[in-house]
N, C-alpha and C. Protein backbone atom coordinates (compact mmCIF):
# COMPACT_ATOMS: atom_id res chain seq x y z
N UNK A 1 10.95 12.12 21.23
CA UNK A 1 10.12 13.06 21.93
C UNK A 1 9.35 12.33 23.02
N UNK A 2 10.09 12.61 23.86
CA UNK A 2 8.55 12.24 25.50
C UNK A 2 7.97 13.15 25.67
N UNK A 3 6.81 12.91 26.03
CA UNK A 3 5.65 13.72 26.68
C UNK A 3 4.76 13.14 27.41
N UNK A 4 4.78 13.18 28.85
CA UNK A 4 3.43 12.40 29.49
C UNK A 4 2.30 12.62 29.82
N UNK A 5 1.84 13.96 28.68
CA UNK A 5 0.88 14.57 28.69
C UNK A 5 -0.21 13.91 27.56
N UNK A 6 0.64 13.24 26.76
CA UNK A 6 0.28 12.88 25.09
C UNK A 6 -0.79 12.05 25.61
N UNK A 7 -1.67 12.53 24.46
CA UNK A 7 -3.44 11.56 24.67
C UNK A 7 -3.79 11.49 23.28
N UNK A 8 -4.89 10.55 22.90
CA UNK A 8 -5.23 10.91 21.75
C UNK A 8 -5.68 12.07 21.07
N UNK A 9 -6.07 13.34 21.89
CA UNK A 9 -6.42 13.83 21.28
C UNK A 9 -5.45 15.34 20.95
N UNK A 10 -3.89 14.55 21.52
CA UNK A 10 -2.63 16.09 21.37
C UNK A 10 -2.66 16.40 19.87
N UNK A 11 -2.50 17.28 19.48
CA UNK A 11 -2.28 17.55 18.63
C UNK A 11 -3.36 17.45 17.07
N UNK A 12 -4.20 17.01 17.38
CA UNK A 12 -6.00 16.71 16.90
C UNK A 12 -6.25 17.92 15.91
N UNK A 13 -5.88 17.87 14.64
CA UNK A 13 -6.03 18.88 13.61
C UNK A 13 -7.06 18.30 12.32
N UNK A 14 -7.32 19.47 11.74
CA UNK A 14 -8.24 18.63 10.56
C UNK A 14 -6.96 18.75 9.33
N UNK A 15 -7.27 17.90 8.37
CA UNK A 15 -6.38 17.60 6.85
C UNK A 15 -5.01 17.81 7.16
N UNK A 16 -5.06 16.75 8.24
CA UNK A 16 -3.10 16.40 8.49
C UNK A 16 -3.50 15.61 7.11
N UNK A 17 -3.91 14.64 6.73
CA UNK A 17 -3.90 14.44 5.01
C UNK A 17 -5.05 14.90 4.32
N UNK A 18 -4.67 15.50 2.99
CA UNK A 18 -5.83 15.88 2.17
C UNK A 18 -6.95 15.32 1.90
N UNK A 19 -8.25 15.88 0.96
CA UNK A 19 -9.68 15.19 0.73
C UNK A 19 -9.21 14.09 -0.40
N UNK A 20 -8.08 14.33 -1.22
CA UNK A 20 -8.12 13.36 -2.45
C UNK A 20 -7.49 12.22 -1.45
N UNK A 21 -6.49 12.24 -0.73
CA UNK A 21 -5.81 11.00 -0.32
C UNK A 21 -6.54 10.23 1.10
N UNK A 22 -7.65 11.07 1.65
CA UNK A 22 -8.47 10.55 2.56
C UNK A 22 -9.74 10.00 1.06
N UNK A 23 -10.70 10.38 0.12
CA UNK A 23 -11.18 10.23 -0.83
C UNK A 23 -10.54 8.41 -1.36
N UNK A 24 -9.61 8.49 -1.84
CA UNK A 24 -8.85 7.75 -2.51
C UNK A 24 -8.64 6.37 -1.61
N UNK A 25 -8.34 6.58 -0.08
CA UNK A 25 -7.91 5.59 0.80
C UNK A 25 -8.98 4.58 1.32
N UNK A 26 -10.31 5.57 1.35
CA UNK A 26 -11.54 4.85 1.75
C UNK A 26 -11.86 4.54 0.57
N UNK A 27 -12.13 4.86 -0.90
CA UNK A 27 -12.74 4.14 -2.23
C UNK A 27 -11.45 2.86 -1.81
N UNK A 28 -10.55 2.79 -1.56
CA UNK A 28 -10.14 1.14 -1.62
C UNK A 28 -10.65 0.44 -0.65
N UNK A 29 -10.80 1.19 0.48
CA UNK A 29 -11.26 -0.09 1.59
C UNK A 29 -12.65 -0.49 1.06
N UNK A 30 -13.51 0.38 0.53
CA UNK A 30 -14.37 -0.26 0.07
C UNK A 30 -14.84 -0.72 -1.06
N UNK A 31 -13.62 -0.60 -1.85
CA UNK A 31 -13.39 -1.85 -2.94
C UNK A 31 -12.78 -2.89 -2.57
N UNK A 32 -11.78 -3.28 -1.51
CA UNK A 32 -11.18 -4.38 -1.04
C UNK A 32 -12.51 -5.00 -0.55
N UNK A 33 -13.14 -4.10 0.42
CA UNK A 33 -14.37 -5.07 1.73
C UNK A 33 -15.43 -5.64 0.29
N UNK A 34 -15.69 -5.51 -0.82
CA UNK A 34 -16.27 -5.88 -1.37
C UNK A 34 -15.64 -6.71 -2.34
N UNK A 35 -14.83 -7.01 -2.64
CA UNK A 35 -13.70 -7.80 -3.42
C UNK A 35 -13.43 -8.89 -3.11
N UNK A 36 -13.03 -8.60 -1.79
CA UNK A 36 -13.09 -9.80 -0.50
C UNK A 36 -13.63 -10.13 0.37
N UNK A 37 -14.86 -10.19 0.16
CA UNK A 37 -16.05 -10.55 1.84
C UNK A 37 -15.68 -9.87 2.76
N UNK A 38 -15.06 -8.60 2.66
CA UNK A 38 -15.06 -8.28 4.43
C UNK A 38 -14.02 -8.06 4.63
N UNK A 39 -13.04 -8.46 3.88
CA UNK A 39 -11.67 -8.56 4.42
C UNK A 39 -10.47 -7.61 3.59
N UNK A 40 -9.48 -7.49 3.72
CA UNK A 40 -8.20 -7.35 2.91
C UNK A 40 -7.17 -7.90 3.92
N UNK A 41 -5.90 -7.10 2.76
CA UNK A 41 -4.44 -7.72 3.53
C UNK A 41 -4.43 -7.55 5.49
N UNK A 42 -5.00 -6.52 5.65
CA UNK A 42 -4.60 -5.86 7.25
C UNK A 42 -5.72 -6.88 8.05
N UNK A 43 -7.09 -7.35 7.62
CA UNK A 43 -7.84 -7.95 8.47
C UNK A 43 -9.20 -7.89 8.11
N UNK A 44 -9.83 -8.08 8.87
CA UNK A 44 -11.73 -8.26 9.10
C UNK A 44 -12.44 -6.64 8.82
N UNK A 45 -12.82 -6.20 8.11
CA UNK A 45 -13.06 -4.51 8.13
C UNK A 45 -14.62 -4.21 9.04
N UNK A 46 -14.96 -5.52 9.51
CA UNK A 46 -15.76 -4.57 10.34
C UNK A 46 -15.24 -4.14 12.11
N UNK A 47 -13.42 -4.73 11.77
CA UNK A 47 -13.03 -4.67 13.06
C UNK A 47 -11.45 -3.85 12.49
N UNK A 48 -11.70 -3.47 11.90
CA UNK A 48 -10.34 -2.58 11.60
C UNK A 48 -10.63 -1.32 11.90
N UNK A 49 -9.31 -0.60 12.03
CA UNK A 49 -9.41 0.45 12.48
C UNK A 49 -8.47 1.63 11.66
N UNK A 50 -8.84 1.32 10.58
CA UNK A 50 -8.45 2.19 9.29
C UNK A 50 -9.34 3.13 8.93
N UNK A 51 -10.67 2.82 9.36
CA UNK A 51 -11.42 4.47 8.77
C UNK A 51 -11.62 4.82 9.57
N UNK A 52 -11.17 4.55 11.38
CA UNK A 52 -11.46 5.39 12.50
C UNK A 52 -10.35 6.40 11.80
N UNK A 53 -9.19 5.83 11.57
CA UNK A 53 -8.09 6.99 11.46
C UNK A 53 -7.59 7.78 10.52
N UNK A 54 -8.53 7.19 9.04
CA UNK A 54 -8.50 8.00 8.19
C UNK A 54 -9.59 9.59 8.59
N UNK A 55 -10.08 9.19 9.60
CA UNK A 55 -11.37 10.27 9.39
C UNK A 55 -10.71 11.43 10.99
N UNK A 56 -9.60 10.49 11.66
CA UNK A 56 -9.03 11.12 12.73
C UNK A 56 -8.06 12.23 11.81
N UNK A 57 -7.55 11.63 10.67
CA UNK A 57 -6.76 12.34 10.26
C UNK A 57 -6.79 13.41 9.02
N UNK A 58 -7.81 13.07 8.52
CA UNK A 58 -8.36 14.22 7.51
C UNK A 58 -9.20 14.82 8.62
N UNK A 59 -10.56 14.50 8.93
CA UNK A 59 -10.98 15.11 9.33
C UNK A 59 -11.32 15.96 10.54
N UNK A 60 -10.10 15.42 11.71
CA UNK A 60 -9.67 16.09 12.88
C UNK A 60 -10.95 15.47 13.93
N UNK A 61 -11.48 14.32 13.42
CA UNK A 61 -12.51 13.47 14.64
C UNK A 61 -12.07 12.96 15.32
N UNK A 62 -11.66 12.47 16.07
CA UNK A 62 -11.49 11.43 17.28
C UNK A 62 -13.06 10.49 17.64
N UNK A 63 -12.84 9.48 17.01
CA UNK A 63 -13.95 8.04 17.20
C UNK A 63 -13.29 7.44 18.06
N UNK A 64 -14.50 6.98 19.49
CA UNK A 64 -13.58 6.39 20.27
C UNK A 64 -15.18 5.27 20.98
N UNK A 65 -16.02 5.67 20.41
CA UNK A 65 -17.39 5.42 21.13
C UNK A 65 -17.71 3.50 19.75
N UNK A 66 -17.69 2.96 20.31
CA UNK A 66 -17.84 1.53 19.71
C UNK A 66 -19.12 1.52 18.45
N UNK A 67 -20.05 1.81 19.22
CA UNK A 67 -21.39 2.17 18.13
C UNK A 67 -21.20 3.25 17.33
N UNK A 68 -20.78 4.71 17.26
CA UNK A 68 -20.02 4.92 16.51
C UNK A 68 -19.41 5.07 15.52
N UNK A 69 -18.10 3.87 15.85
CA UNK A 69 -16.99 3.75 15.10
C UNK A 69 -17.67 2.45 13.89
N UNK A 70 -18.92 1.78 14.54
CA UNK A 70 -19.37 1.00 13.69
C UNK A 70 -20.01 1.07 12.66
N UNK A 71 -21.07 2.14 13.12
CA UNK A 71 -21.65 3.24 11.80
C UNK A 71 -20.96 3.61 10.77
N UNK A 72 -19.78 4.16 11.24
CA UNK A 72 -19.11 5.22 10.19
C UNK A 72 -18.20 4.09 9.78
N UNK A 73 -18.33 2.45 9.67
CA UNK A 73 -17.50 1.93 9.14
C UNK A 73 -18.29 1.24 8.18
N UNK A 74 -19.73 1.09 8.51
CA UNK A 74 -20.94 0.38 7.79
C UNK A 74 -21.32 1.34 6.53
N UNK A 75 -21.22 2.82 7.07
CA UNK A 75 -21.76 3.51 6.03
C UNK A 75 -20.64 3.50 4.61
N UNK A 76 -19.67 3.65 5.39
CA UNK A 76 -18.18 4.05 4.97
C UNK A 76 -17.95 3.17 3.41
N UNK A 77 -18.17 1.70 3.73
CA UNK A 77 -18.51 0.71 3.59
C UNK A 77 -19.59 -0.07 2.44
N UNK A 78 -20.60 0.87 2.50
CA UNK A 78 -21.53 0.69 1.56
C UNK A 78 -21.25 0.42 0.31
């Protein structure tokens, strides 16, 4: 499929995945970031970009603003 219209925000829906498997995906990152100082297999979690897109994709947000994406990774995180 081409499209040279496509942006981040085509197609921008809420619960392209459900609350248990968005629920479920963040309780690990923040059992990994605490397991492992900060870290898991993919990288550094205060520079990953796994709960920008868990929350793009359950919850139909688009995080794109740096301060932000840092909050909702600190809180996320806790």
């Amino acid at each position: 499929m081409k499209n040279n219209n496509l942006t981040c925000k085509t197609g921008l829906v809420k619960k392209v995945i459900n609350k248990e498997v968005f629920e479920r995906e963040i309780s690990l990152c923040r059992k990994l970031a605490k397991e492992n100082g900060g870290r898991c297999g993919w990288g550094v979690c205060k520079d990953c970009g796994v709960i920008p897109f868990l929350y793009k994709l359950h919850k139909g947000i688009l995080l794109e603003d740096p301060d932000e994406i840092a909050k909702v990774r600190e809180k996320t995180l806790e």
